[in-house]
PDB file of N, CA and C in Angstrom:
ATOM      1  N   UNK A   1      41.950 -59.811 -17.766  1.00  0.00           N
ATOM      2  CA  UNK A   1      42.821 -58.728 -18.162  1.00  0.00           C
ATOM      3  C   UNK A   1      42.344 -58.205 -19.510  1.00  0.00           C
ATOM      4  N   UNK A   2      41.958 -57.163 -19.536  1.00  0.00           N
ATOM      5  CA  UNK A   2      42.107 -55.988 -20.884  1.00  0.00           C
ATOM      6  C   UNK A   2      42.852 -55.434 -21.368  1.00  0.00           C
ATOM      7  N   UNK A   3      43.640 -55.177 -22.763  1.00  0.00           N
ATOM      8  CA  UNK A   3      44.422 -54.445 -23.173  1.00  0.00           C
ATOM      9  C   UNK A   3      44.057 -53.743 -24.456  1.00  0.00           C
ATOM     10  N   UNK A   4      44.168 -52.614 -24.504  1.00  0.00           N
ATOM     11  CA  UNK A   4      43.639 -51.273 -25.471  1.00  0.00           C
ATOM     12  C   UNK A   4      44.881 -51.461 -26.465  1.00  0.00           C
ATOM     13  N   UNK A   5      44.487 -52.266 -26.891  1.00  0.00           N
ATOM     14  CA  UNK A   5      45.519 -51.528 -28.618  1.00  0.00           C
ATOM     15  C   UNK A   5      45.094 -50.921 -29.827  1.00  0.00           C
ATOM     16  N   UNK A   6      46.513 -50.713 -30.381  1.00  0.00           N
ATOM     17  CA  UNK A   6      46.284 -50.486 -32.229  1.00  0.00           C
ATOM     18  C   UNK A   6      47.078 -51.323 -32.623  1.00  0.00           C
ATOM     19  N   UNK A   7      47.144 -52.173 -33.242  1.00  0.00           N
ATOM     20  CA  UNK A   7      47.315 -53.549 -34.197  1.00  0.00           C
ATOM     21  C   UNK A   7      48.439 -52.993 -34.746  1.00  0.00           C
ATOM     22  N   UNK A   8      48.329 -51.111 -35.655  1.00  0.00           N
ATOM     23  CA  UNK A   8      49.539 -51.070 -36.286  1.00  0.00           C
ATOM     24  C   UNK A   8      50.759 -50.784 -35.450  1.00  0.00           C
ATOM     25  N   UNK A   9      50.513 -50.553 -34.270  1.00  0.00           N
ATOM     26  CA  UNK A   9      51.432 -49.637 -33.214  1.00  0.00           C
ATOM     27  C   UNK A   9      52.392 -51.030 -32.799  1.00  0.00           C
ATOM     28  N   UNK A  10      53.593 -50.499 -32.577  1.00  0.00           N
ATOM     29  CA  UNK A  10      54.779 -51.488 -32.680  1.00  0.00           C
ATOM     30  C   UNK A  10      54.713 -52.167 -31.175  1.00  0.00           C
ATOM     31  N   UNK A  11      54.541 -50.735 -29.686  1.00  0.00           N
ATOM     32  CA  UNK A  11      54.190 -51.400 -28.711  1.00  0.00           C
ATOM     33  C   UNK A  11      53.402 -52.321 -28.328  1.00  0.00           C
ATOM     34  N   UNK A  12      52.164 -51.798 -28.890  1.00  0.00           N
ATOM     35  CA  UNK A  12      51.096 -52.629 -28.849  1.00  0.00           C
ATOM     36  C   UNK A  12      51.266 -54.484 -29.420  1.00  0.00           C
ATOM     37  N   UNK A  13      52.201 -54.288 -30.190  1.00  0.00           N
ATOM     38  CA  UNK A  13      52.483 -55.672 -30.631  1.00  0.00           C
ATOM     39  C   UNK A  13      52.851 -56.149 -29.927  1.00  0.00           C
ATOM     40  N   UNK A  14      54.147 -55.607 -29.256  1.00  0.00           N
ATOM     41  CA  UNK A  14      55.389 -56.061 -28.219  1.00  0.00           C
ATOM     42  C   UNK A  14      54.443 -56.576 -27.052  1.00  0.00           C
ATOM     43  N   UNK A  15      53.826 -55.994 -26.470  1.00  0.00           N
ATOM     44  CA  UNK A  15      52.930 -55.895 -25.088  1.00  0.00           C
ATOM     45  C   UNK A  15      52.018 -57.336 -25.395  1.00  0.00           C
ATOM     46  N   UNK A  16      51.506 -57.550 -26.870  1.00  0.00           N
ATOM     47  CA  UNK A  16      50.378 -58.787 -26.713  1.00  0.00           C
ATOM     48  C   UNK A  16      51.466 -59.440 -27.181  1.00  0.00           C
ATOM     49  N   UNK A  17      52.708 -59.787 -27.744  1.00  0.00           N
ATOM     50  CA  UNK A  17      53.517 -60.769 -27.186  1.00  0.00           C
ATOM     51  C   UNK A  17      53.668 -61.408 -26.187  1.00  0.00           C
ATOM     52  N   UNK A  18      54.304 -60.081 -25.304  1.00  0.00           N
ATOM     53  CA  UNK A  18      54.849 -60.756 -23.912  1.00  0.00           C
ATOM     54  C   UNK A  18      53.987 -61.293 -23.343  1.00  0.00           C
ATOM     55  N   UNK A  19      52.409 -60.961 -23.611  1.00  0.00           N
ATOM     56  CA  UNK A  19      51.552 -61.470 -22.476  1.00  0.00           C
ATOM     57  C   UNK A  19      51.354 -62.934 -23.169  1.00  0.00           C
ATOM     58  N   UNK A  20      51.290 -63.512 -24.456  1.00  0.00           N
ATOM     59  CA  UNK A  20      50.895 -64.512 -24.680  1.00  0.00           C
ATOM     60  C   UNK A  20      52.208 -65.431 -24.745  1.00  0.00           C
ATOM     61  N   UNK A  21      53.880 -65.239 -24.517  1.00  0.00           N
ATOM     62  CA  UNK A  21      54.849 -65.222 -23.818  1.00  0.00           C
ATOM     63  C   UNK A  21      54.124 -66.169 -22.296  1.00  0.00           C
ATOM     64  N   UNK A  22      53.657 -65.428 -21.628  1.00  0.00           N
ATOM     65  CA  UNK A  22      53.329 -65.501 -20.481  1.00  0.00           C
ATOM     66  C   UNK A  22      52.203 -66.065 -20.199  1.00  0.00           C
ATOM     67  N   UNK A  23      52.000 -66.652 -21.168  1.00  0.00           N
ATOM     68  CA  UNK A  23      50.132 -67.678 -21.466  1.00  0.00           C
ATOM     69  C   UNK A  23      49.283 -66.833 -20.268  1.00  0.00           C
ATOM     70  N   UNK A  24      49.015 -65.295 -20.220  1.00  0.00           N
ATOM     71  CA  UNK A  24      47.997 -64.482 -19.731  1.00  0.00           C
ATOM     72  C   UNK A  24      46.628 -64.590 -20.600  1.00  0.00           C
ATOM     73  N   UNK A  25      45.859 -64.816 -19.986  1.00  0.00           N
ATOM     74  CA  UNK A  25      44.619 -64.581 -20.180  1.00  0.00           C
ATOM     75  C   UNK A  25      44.120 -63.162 -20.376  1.00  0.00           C
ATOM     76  N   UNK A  26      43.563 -62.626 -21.551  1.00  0.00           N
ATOM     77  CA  UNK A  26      43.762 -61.134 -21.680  1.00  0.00           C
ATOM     78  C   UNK A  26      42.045 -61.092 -22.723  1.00  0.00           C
ATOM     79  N   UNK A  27      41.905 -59.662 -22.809  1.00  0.00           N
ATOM     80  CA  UNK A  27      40.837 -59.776 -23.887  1.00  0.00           C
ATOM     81  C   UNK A  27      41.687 -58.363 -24.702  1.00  0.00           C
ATOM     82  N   UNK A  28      41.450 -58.312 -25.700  1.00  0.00           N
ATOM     83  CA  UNK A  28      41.929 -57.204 -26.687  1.00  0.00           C
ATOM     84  C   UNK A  28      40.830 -56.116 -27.417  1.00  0.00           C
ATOM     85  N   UNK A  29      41.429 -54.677 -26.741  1.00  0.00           N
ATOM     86  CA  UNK A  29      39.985 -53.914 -27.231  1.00  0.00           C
ATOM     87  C   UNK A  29      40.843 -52.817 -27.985  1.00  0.00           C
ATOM     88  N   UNK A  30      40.465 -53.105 -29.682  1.00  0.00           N
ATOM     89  CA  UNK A  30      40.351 -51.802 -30.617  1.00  0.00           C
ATOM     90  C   UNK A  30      39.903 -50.749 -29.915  1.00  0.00           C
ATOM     91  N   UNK A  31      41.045 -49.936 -29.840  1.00  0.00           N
ATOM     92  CA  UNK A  31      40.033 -49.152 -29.011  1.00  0.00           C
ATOM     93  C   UNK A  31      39.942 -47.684 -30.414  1.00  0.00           C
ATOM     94  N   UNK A  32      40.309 -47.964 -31.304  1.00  0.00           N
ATOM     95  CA  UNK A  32      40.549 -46.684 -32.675  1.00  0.00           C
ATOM     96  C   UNK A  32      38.653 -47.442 -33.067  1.00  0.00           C
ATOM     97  N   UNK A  33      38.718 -48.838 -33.388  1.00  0.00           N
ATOM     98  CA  UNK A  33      37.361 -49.558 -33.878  1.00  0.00           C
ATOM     99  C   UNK A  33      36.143 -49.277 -32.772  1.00  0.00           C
ATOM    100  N   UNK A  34      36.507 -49.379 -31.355  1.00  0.00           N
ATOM    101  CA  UNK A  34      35.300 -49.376 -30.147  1.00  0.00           C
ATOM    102  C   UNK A  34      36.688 -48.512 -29.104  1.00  0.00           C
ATOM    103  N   UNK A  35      35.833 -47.296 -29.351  1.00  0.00           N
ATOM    104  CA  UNK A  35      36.467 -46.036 -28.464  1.00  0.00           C
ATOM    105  C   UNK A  35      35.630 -46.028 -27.099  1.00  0.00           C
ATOM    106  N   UNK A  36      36.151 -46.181 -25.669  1.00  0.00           N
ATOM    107  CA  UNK A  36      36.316 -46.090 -24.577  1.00  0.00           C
ATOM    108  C   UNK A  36      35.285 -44.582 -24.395  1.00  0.00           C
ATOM    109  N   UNK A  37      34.097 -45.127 -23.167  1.00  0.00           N
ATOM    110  CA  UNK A  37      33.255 -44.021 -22.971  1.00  0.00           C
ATOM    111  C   UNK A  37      33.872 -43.027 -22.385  1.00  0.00           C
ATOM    112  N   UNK A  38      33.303 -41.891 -22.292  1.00  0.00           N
ATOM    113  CA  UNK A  38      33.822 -40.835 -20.958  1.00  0.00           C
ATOM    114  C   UNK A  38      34.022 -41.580 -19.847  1.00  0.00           C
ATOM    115  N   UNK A  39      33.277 -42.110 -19.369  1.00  0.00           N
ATOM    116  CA  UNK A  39      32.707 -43.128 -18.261  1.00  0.00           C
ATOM    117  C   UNK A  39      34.021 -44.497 -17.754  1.00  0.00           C
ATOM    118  N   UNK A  40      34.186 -45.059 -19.357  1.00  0.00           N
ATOM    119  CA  UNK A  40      34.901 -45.460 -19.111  1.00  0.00           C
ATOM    120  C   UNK A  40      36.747 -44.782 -18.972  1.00  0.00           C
ATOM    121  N   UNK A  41      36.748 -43.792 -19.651  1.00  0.00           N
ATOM    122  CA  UNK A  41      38.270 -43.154 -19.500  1.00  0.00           C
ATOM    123  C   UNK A  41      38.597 -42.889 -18.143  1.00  0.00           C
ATOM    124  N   UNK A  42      37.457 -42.191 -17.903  1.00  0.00           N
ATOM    125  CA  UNK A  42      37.625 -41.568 -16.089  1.00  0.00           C
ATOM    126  C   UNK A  42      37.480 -42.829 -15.300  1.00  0.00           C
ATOM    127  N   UNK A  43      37.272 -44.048 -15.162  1.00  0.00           N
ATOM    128  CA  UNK A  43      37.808 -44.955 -14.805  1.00  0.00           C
ATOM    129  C   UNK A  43      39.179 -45.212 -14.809  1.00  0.00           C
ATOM    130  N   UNK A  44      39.472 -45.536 -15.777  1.00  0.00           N
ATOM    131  CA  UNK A  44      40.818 -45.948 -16.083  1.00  0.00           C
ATOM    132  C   UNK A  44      42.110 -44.338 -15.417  1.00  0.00           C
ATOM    133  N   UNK A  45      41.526 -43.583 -15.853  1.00  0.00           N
ATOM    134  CA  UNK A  45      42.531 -42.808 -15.396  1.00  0.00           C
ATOM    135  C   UNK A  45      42.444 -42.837 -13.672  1.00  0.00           C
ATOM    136  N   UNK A  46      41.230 -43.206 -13.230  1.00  0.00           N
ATOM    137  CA  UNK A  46      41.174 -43.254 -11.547  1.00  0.00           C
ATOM    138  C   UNK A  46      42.134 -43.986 -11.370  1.00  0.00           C
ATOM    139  N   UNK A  47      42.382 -44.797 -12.123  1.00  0.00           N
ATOM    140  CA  UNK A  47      42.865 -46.949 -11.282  1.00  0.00           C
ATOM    141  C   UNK A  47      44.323 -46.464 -11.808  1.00  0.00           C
ATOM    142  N   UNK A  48      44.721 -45.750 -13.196  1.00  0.00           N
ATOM    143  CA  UNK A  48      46.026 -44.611 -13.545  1.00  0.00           C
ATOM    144  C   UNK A  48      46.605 -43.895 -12.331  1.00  0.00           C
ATOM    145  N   UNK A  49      46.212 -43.024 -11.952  1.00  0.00           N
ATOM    146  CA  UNK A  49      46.288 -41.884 -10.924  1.00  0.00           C
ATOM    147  C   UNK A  49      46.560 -40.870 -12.025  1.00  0.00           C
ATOM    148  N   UNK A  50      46.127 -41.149 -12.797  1.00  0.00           N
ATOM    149  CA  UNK A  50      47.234 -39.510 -13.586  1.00  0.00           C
ATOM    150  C   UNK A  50      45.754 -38.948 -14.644  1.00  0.00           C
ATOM    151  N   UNK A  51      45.848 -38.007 -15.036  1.00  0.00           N
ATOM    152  CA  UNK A  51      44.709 -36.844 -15.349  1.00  0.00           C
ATOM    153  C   UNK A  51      45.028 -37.356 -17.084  1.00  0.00           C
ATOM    154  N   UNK A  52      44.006 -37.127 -17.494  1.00  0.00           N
ATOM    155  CA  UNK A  52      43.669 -37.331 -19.331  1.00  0.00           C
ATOM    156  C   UNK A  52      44.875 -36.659 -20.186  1.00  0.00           C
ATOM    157  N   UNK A  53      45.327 -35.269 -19.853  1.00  0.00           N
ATOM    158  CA  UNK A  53      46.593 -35.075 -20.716  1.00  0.00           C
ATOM    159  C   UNK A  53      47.394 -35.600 -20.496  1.00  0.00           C
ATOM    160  N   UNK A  54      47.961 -36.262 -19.056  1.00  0.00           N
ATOM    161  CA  UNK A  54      49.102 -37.044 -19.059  1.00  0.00           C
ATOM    162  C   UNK A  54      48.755 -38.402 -19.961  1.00  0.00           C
ATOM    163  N   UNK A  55      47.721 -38.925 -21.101  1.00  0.00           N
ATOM    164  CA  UNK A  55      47.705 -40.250 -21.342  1.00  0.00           C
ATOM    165  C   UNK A  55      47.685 -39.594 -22.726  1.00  0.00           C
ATOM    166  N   UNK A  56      47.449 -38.243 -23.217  1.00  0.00           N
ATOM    167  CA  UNK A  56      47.071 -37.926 -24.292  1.00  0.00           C
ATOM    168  C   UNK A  56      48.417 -37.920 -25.441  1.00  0.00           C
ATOM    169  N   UNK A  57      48.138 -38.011 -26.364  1.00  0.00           N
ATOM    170  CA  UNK A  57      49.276 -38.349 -27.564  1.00  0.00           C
ATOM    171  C   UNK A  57      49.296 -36.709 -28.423  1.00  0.00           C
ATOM    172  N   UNK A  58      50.206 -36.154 -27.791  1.00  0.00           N
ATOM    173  CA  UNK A  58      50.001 -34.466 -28.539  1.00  0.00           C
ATOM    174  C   UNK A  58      50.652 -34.156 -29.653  1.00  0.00           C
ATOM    175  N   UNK A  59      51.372 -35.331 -30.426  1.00  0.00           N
ATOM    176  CA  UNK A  59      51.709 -35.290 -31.758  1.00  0.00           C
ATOM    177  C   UNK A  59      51.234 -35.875 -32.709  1.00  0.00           C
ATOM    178  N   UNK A  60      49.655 -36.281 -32.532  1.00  0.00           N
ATOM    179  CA  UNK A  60      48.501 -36.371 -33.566  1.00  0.00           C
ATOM    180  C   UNK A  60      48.211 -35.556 -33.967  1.00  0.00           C
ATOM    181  N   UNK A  61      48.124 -35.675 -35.461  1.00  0.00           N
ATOM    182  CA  UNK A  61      47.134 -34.809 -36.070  1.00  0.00           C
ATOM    183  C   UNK A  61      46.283 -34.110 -35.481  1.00  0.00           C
ATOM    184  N   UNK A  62      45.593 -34.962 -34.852  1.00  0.00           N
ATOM    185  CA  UNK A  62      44.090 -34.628 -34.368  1.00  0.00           C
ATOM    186  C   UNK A  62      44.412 -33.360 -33.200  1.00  0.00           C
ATOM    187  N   UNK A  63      45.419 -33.804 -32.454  1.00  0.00           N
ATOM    188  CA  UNK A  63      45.774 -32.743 -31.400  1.00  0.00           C
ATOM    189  C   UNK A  63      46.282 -31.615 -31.642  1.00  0.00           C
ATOM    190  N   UNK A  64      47.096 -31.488 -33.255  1.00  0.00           N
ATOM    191  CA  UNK A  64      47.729 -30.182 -33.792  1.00  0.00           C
ATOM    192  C   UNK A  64      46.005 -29.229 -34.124  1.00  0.00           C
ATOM    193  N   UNK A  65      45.026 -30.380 -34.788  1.00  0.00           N
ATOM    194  CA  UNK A  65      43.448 -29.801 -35.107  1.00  0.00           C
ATOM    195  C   UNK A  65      42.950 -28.966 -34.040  1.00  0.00           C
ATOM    196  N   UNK A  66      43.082 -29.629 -33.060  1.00  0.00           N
ATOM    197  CA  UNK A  66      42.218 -28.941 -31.833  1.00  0.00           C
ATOM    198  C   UNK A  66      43.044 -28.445 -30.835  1.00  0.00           C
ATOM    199  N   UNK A  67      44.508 -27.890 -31.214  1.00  0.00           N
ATOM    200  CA  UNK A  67      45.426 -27.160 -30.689  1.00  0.00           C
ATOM    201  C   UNK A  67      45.153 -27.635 -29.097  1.00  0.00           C
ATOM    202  N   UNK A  68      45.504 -28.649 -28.849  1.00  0.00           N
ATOM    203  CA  UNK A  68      45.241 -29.407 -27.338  1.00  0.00           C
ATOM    204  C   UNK A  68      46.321 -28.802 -26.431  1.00  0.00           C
ATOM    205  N   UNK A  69      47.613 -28.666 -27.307  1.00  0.00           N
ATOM    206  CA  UNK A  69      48.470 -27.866 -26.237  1.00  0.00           C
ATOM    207  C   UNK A  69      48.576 -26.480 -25.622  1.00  0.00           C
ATOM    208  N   UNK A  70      47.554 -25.869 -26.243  1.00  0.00           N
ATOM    209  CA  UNK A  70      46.588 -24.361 -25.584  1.00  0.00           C
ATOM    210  C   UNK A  70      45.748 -25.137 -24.551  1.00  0.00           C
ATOM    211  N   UNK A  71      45.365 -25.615 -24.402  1.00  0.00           N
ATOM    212  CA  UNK A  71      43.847 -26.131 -23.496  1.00  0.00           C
ATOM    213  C   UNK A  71      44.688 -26.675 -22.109  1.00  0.00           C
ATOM    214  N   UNK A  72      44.007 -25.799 -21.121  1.00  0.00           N
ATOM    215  CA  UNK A  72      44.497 -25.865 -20.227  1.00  0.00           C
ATOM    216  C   UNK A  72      44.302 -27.128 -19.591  1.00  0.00           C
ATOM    217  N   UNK A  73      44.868 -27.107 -18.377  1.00  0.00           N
ATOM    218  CA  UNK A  73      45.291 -28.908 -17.498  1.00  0.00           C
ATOM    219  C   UNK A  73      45.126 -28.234 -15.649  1.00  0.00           C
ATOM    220  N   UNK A  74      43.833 -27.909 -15.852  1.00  0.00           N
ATOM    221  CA  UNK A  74      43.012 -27.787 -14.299  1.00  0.00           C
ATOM    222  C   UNK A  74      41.842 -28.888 -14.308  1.00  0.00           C
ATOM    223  N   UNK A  75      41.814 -29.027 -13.040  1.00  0.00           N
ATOM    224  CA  UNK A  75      40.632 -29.996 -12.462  1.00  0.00           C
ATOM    225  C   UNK A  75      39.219 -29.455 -13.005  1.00  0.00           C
ATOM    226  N   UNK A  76      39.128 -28.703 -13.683  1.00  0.00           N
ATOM    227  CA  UNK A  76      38.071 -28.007 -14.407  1.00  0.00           C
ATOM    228  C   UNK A  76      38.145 -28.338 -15.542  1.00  0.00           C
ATOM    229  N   UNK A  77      39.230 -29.076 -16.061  1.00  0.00           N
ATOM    230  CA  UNK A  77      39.045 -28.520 -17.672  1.00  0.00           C
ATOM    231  C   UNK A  77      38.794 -30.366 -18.004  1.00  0.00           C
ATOM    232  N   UNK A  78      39.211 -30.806 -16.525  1.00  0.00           N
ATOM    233  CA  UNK A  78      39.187 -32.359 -17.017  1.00  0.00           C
ATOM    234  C   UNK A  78      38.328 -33.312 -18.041  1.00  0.00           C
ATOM    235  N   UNK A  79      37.079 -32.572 -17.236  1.00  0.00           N
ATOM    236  CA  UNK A  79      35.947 -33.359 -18.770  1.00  0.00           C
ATOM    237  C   UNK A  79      36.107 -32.915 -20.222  1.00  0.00           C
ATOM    238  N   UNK A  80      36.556 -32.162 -20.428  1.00  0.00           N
ATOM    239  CA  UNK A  80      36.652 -31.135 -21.594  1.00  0.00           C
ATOM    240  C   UNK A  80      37.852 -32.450 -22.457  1.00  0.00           C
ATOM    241  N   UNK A  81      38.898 -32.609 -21.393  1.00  0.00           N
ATOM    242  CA  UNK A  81      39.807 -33.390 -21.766  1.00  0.00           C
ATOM    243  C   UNK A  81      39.294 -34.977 -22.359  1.00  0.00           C
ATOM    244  N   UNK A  82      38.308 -35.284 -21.612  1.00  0.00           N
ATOM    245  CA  UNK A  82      37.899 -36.492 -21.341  1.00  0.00           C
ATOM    246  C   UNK A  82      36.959 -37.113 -23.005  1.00  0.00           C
ATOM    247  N   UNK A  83      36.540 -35.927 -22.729  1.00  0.00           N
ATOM    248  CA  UNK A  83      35.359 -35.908 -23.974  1.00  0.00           C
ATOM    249  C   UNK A  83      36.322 -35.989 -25.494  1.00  0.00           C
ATOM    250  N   UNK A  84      37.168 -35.233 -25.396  1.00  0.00           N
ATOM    251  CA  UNK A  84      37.790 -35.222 -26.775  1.00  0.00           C
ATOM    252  C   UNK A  84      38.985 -36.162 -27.057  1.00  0.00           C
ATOM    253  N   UNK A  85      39.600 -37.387 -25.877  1.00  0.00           N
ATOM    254  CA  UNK A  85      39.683 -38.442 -26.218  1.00  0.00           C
ATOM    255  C   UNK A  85      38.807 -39.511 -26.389  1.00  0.00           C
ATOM    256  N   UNK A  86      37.646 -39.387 -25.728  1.00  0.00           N
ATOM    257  CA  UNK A  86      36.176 -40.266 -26.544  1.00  0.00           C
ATOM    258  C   UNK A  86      36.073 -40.032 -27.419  1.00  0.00           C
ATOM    259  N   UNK A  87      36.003 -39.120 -28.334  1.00  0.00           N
ATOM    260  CA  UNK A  87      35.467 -38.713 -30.060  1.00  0.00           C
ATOM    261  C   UNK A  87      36.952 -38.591 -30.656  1.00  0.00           C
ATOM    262  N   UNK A  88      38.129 -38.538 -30.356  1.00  0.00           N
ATOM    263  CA  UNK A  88      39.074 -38.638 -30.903  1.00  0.00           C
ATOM    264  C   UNK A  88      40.410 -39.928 -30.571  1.00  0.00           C
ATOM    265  N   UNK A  89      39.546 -41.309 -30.033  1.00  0.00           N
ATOM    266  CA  UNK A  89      40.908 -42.376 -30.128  1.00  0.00           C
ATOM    267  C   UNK A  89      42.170 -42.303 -30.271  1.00  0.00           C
ATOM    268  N   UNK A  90      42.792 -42.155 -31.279  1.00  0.00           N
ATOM    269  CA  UNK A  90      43.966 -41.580 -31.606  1.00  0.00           C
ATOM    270  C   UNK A  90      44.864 -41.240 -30.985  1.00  0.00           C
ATOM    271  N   UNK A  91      44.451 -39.916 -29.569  1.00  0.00           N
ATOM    272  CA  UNK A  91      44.963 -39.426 -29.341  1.00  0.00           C
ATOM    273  C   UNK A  91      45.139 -40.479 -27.755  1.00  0.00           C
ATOM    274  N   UNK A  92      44.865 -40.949 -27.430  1.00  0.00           N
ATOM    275  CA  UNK A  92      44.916 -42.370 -26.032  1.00  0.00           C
ATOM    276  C   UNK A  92      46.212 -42.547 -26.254  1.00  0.00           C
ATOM    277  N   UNK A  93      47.202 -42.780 -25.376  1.00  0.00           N
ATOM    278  CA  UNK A  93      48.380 -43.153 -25.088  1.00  0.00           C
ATOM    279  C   UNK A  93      48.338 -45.219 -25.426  1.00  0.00           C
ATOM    280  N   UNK A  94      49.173 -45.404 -26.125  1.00  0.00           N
ATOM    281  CA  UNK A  94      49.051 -46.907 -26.268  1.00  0.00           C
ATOM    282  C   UNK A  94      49.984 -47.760 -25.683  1.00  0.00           C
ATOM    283  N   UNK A  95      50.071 -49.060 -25.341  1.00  0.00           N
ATOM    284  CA  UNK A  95      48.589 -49.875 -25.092  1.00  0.00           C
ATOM    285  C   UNK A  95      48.503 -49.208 -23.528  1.00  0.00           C
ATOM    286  N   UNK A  96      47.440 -49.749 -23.178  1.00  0.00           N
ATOM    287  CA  UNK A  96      46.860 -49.766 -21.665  1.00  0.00           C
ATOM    288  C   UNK A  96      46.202 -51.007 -21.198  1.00  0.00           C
ATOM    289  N   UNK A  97      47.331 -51.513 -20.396  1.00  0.00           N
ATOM    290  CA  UNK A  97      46.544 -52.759 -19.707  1.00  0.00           C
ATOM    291  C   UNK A  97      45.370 -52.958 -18.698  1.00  0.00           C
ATOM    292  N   UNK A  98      44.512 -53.413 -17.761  1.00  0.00           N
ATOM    293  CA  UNK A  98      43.972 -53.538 -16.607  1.00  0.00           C
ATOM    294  C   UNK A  98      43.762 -54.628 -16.482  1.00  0.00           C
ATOM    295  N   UNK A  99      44.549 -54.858 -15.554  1.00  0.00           N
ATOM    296  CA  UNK A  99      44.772 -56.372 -14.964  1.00  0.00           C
ATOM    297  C   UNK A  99      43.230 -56.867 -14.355  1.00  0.00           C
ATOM    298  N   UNK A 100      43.189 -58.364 -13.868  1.00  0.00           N
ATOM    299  CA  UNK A 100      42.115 -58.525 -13.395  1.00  0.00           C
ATOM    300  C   UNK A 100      41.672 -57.885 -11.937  1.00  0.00           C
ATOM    301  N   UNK A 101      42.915 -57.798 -11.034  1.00  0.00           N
ATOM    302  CA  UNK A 101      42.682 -56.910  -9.917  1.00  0.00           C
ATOM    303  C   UNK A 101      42.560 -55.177  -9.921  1.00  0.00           C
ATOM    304  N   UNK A 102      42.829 -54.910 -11.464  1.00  0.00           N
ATOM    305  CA  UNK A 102      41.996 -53.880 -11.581  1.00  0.00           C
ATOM    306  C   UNK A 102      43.437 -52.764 -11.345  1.00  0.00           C
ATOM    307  N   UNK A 103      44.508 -53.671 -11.268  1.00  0.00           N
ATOM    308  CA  UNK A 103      45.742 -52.510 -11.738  1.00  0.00           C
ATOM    309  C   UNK A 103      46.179 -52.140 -12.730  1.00  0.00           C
ATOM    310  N   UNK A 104      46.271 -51.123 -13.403  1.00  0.00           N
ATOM    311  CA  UNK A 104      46.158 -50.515 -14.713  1.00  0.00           C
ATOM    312  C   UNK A 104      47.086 -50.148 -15.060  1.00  0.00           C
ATOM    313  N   UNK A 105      47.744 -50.083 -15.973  1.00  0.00           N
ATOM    314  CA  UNK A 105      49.345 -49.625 -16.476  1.00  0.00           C
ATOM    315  C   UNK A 105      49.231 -48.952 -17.889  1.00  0.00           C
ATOM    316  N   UNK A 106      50.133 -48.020 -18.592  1.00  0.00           N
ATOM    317  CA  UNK A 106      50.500 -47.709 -19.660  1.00  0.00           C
ATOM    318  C   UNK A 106      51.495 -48.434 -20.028  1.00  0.00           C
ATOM    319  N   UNK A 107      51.359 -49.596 -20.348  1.00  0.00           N
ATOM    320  CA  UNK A 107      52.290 -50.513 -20.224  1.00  0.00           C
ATOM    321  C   UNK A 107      53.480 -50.283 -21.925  1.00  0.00           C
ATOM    322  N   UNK A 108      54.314 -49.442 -21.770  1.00  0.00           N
ATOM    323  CA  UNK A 108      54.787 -48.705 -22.799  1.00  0.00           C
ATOM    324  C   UNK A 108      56.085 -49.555 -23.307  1.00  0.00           C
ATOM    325  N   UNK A 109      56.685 -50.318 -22.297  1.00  0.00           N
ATOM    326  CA  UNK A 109      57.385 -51.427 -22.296  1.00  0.00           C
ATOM    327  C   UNK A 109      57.605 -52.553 -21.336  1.00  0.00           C
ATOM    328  N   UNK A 110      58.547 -53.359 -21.890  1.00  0.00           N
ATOM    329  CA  UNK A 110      58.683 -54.699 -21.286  1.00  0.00           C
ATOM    330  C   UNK A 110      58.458 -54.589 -19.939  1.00  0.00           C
ATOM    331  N   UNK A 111      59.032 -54.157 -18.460  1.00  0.00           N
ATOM    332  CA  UNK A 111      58.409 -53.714 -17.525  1.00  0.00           C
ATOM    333  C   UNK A 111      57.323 -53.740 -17.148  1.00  0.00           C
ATOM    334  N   UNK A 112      56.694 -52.509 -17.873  1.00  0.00           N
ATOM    335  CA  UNK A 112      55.768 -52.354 -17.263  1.00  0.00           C
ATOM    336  C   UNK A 112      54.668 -53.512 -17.628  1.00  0.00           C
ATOM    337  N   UNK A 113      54.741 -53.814 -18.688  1.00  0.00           N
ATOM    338  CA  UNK A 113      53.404 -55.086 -19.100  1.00  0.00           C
ATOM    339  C   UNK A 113      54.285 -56.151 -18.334  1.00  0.00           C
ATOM    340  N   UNK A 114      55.210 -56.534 -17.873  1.00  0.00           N
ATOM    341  CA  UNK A 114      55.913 -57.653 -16.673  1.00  0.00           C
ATOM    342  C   UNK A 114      54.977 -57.472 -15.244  1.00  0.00           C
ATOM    343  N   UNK A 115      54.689 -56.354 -15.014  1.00  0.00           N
ATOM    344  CA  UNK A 115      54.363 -55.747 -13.840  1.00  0.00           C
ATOM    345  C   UNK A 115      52.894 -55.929 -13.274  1.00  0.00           C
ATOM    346  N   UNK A 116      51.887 -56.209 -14.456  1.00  0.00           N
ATOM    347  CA  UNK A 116      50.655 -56.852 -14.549  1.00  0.00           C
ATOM    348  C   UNK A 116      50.268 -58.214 -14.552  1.00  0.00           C
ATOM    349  N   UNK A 117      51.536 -59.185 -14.505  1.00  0.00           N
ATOM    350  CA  UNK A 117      51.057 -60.200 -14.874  1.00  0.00           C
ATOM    351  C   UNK A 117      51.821 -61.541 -13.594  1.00  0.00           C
ATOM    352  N   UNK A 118      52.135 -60.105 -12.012  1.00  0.00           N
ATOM    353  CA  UNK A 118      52.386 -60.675 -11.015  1.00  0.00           C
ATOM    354  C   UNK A 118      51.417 -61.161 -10.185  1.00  0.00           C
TER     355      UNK A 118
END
């Protein structure tokens, strides 16, 4: 199991609680320190089902910078999307688990990080 945190983020705390709560075997990836390829996002959003703005954080800074809420949300614009959460971390929805069978969650609370570790 993998989980994408930020150390300062309150969920992110909560989430590597419960799992060590739950003596899960997990690995922990900075993902602000070691940012997630294109390659790898469009993974994760496959095993997600849901498209890069639905994971994107649009009350960053970074997203007021590059006015993300103009930029459209077509199957065209997806890489566009993809690319500027690779060079901009930040803006990744936190944490994100992927279990070892490769089910993936925004695990945003208790639930949902419960839900990975069936």
């Amino acid at each position: 199991m993998e989980i994408w945190v930020n150390p300062r983020c309150s969920k992110c705390r909560s989430a590597v609680s419960l799992l060590d709560e739950a003596g899960a075997s997990y690995t922990v990836r900075r993902y602000l320190d070691d940012p997630p390829t294109p390659a790898e996002l469009e993974a994760v959003l496959d095993r997600l089902g849901l498209d890069p703005w639905d994971i994107t954080r649009t009350g960053e800074k970074v997203a007021t910078e590059l006015d993300l809420k103009s930029w459209p949300r077509t199957p065209a614009d997806r890489g566009r999307w993809i690319e500027a959460l690779s060079a901009n971390p930040a803006l990744i929805q936190r944490p994100i688990i992927t279990a070892d069978d490769g089910t993936t969650v925004v695990a945003r609370d208790e639930e949902t990080v419960r839900s990975v570790l069936s």
